[in-house]
C-alpha atoms as a PDB file:
ATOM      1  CA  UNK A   1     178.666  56.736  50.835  1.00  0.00           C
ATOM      2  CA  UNK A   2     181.949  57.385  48.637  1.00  0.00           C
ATOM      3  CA  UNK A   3     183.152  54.554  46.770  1.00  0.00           C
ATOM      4  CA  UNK A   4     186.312  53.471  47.032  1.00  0.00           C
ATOM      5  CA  UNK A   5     188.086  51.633  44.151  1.00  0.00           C
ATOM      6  CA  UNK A   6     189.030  48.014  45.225  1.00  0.00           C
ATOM      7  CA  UNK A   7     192.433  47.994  43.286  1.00  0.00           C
ATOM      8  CA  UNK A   8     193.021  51.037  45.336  1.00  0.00           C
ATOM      9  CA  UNK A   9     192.502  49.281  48.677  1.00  0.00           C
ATOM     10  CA  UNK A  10     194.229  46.400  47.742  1.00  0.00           C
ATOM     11  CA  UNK A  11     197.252  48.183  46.923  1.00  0.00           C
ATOM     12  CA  UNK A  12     197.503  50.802  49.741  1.00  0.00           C
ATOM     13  CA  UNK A  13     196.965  47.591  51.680  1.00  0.00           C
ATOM     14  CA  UNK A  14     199.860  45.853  50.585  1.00  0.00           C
ATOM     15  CA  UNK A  15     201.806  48.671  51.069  1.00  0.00           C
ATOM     16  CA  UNK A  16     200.639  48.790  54.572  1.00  0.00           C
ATOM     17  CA  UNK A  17     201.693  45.390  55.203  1.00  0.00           C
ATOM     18  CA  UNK A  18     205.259  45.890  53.896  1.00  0.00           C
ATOM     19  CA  UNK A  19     205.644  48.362  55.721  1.00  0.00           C
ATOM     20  CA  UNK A  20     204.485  46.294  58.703  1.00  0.00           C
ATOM     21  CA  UNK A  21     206.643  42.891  57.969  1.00  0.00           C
ATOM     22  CA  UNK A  22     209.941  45.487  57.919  1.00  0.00           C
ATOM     23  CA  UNK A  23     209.417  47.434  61.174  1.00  0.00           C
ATOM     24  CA  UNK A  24     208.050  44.284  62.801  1.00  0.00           C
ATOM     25  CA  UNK A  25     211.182  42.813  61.211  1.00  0.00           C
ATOM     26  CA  UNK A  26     213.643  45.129  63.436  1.00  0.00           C
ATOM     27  CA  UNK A  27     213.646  47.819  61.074  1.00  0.00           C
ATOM     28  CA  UNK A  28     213.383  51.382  62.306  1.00  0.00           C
ATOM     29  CA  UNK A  29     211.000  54.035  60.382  1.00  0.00           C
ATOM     30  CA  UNK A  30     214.055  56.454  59.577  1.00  0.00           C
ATOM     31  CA  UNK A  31     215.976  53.367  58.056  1.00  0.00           C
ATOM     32  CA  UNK A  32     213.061  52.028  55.468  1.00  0.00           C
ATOM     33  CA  UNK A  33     212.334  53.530  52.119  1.00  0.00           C
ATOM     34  CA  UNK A  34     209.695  54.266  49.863  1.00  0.00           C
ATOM     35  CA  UNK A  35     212.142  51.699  47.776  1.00  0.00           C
ATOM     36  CA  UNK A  36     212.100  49.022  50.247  1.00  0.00           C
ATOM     37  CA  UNK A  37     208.894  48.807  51.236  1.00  0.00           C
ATOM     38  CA  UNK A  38     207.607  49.254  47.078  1.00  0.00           C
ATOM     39  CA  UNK A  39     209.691  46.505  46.908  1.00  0.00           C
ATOM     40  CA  UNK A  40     208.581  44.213  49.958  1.00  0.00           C
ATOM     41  CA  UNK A  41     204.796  44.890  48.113  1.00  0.00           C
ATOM     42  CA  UNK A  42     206.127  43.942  45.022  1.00  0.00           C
ATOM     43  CA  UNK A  43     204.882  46.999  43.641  1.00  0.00           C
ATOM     44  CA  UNK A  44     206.591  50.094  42.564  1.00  0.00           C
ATOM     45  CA  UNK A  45     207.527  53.325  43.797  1.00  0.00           C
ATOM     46  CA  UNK A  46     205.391  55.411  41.520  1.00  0.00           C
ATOM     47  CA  UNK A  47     202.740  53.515  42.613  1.00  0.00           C
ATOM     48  CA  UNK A  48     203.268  54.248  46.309  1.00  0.00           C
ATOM     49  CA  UNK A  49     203.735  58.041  45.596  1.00  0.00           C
ATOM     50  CA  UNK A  50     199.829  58.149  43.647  1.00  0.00           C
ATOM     51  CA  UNK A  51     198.708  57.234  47.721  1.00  0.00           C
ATOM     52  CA  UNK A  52     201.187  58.486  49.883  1.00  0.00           C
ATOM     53  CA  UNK A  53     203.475  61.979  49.869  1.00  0.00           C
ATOM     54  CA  UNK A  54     206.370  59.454  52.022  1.00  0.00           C
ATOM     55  CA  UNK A  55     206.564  57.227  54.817  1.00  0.00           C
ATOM     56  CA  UNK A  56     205.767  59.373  57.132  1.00  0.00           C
ATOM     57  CA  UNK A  57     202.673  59.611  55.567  1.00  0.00           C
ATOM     58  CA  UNK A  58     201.844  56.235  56.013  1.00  0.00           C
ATOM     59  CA  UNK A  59     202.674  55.611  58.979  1.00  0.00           C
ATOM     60  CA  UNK A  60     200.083  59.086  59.863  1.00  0.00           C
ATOM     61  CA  UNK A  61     197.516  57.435  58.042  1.00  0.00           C
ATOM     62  CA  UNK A  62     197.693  53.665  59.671  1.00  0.00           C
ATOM     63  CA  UNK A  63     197.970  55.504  63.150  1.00  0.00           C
ATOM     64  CA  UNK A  64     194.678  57.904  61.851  1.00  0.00           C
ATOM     65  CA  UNK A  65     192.905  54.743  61.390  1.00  0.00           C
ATOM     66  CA  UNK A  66     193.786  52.965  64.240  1.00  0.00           C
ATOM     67  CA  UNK A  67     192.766  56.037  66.489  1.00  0.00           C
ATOM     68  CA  UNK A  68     189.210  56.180  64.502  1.00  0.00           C
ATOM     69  CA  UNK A  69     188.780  52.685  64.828  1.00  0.00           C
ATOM     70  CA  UNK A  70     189.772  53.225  68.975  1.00  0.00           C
ATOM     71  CA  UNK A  71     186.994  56.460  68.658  1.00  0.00           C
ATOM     72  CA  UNK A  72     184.071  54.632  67.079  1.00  0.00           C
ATOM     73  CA  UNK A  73     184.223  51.831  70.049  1.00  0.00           C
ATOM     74  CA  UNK A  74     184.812  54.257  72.974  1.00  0.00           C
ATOM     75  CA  UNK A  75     182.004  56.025  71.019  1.00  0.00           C
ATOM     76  CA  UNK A  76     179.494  53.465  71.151  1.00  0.00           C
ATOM     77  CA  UNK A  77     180.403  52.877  75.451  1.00  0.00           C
ATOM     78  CA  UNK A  78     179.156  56.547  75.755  1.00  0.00           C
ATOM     79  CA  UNK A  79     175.588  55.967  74.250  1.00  0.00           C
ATOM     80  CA  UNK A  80     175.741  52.295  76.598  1.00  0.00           C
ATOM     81  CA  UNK A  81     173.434  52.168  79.227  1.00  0.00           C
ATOM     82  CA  UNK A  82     173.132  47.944  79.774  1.00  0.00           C
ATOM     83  CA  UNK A  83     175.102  45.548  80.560  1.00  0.00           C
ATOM     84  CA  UNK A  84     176.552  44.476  77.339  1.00  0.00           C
ATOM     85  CA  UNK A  85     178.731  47.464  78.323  1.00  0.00           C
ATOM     86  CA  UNK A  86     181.625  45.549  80.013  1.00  0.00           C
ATOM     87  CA  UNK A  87     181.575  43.515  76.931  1.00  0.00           C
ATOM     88  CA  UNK A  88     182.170  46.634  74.210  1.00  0.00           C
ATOM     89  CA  UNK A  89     185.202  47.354  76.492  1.00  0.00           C
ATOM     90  CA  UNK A  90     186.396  43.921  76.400  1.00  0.00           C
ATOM     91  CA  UNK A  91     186.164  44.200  72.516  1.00  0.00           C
ATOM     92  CA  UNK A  92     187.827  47.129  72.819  1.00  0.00           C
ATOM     93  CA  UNK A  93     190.555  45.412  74.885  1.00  0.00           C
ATOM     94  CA  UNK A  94     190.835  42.835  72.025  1.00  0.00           C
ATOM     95  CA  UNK A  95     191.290  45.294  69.501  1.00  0.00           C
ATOM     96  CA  UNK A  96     193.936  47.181  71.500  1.00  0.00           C
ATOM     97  CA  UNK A  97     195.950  43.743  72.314  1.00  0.00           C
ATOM     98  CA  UNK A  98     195.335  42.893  68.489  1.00  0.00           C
ATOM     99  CA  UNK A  99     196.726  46.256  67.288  1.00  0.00           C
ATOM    100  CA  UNK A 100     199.769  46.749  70.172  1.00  0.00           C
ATOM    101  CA  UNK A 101     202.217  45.321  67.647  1.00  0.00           C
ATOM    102  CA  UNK A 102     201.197  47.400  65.109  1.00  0.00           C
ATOM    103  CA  UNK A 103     201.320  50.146  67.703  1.00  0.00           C
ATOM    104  CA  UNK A 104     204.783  49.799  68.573  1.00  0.00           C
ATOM    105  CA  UNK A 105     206.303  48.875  65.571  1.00  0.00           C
ATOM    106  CA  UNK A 106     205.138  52.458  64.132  1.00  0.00           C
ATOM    107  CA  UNK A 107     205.878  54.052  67.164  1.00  0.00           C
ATOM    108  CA  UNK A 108     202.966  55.452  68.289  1.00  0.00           C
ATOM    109  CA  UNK A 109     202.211  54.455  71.622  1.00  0.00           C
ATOM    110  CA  UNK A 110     202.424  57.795  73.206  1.00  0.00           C
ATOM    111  CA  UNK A 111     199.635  59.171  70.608  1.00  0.00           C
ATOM    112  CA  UNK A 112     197.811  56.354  71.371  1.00  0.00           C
ATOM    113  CA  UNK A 113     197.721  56.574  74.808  1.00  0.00           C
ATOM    114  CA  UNK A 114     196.809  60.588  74.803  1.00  0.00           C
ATOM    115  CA  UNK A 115     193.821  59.819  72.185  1.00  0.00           C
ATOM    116  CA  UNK A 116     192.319  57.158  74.585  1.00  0.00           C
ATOM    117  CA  UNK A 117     193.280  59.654  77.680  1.00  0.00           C
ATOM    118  CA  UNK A 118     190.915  61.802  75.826  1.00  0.00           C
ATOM    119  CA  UNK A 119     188.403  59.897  74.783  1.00  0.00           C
ATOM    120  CA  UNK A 120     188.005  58.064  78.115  1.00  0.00           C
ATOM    121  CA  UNK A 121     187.774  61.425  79.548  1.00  0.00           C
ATOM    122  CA  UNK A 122     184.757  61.898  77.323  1.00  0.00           C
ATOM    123  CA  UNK A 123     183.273  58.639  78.108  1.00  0.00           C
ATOM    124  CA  UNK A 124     183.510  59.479  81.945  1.00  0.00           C
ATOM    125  CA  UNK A 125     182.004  63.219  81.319  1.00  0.00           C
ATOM    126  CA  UNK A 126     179.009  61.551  79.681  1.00  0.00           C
ATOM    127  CA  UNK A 127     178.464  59.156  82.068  1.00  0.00           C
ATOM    128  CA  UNK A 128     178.410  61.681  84.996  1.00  0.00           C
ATOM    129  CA  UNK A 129     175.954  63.636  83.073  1.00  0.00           C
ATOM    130  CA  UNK A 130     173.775  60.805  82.057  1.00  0.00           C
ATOM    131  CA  UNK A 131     174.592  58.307  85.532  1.00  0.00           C
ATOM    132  CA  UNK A 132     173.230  54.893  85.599  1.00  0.00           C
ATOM    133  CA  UNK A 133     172.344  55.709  89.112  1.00  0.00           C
ATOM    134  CA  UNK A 134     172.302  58.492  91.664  1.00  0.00           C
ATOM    135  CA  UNK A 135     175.073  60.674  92.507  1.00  0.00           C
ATOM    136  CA  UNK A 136     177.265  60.302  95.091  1.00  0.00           C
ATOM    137  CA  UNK A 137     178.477  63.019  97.460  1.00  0.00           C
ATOM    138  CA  UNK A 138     181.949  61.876  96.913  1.00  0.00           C
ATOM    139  CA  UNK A 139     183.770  61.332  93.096  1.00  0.00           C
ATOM    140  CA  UNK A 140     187.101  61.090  91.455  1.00  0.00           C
ATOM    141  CA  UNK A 141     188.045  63.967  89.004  1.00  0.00           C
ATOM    142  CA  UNK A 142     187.819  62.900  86.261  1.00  0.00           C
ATOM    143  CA  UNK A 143     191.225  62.908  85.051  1.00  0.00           C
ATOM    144  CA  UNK A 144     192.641  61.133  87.778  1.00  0.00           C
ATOM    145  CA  UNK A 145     190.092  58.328  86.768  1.00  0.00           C
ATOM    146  CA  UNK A 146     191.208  58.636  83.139  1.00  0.00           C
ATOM    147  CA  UNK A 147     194.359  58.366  83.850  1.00  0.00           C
ATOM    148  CA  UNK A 148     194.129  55.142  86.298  1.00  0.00           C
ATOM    149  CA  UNK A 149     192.276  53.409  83.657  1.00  0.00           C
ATOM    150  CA  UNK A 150     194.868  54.354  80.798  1.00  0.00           C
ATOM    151  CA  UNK A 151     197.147  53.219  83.233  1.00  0.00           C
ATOM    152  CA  UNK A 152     195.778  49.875  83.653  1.00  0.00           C
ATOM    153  CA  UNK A 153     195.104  49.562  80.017  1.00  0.00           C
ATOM    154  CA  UNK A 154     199.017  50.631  79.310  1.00  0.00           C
ATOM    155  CA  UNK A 155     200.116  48.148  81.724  1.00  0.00           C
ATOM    156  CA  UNK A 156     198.232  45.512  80.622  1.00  0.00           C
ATOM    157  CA  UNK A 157     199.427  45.582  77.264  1.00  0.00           C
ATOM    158  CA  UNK A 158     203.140  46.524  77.603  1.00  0.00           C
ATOM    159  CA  UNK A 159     203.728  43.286  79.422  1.00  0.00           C
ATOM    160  CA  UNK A 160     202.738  40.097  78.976  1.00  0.00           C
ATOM    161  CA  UNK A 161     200.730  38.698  81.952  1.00  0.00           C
ATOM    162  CA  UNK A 162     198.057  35.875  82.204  1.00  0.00           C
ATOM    163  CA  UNK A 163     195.117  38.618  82.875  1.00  0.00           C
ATOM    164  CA  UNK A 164     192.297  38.331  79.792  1.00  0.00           C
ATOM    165  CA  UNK A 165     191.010  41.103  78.710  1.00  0.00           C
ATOM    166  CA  UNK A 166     187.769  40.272  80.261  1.00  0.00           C
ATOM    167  CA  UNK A 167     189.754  40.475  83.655  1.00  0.00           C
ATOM    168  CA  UNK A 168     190.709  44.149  82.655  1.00  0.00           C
ATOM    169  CA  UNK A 169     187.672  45.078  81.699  1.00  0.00           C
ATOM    170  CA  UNK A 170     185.803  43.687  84.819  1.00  0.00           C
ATOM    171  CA  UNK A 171     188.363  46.067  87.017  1.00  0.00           C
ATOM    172  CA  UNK A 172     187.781  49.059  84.407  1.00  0.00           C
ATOM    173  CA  UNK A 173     184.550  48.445  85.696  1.00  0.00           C
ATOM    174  CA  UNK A 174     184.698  48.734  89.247  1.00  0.00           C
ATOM    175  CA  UNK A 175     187.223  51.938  88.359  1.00  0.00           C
ATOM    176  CA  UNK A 176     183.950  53.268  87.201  1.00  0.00           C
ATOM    177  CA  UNK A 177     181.600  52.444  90.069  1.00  0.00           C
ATOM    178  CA  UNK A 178     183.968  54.209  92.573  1.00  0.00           C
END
């Protein structure tokens, strides 16, 4: 297990967060620098530069960990086989609606939605080698399943509606018994 420093953390998280507050702010990535945001931390810039080459690489590494954070719960539906299933994708739902602001303020929805394209693709591989029951003569390819569920998952959190993500997940789930 490598240790990580808790000043370190602290800091890098605090950076994180200013950068946060000024994009959710209205702020545009090109239009921040290392300045403002060192500043918004109260910290200064050397200090940003001993964790991060630039913004850029900041906003890489808060999108890295949201996509490894996405990985390790789509990770844990593969090895699923009961039904507390539906309820790792509603927590995965949660997470998803949690992080959307974070998301779109650093402009990453697109890489978002191709690493869960992928990783649902995965997820639907494994469970057609592994089913819960027998196969059926007839099946959607997998990447037009993929794809319908991103969908769902896109549209559900691109505009506000009433449906929980329990609701989401339940159709998700019928997605997958078809």
């Amino acid at each position: 297990m490598q240790y990580e420093d808790p000043r370190v953390l602290r800091t890098q998280q605090l950076l994180k967060d200013a950068l946060m507050e000024l994009l959710l702010e209205g702020n545009q990535l090109h239009q921040l620098s290392v300045q403002k945001v060192t500043k918004h931390a109260k910290l200064n810039r050397t200090t940003f530069y001993l964790h991060y080459k630039d913004l850029e690489d900041l906003q890489v590494q808060m999108t890295d960990e949201i996509l490894q954070q996405l990985t390790v719960k789509i990770s844990t539906l593969m090895h699923e086989r009961n039904s507390s299933r539906q309820e790792q994708v509603v927590d995965l739902l949660h997470y998803l609606k949690i992080q959307w602001g974070m998301i779109t303020a650093l402009s990453q929805q697109e890489a978002v939605k191709r690493h869960l394209f992928e990783l649902f693709k995965e997820l639907i591989t494994a469970r057609r080698r592994n089913p819960m029951k027998p196969k059926r003569d007839f099946y959607i390819d997998r990447d037009v399943k993929t794809a319908s569920i991103i969908g769902v998952i896109m549209w559900w959190l691109q505009y506000e509606n009433e449906l929980s993500a329990q609701d989401i997940a339940e159709q998700i789930e019928l997605m997958n018994k078809r």
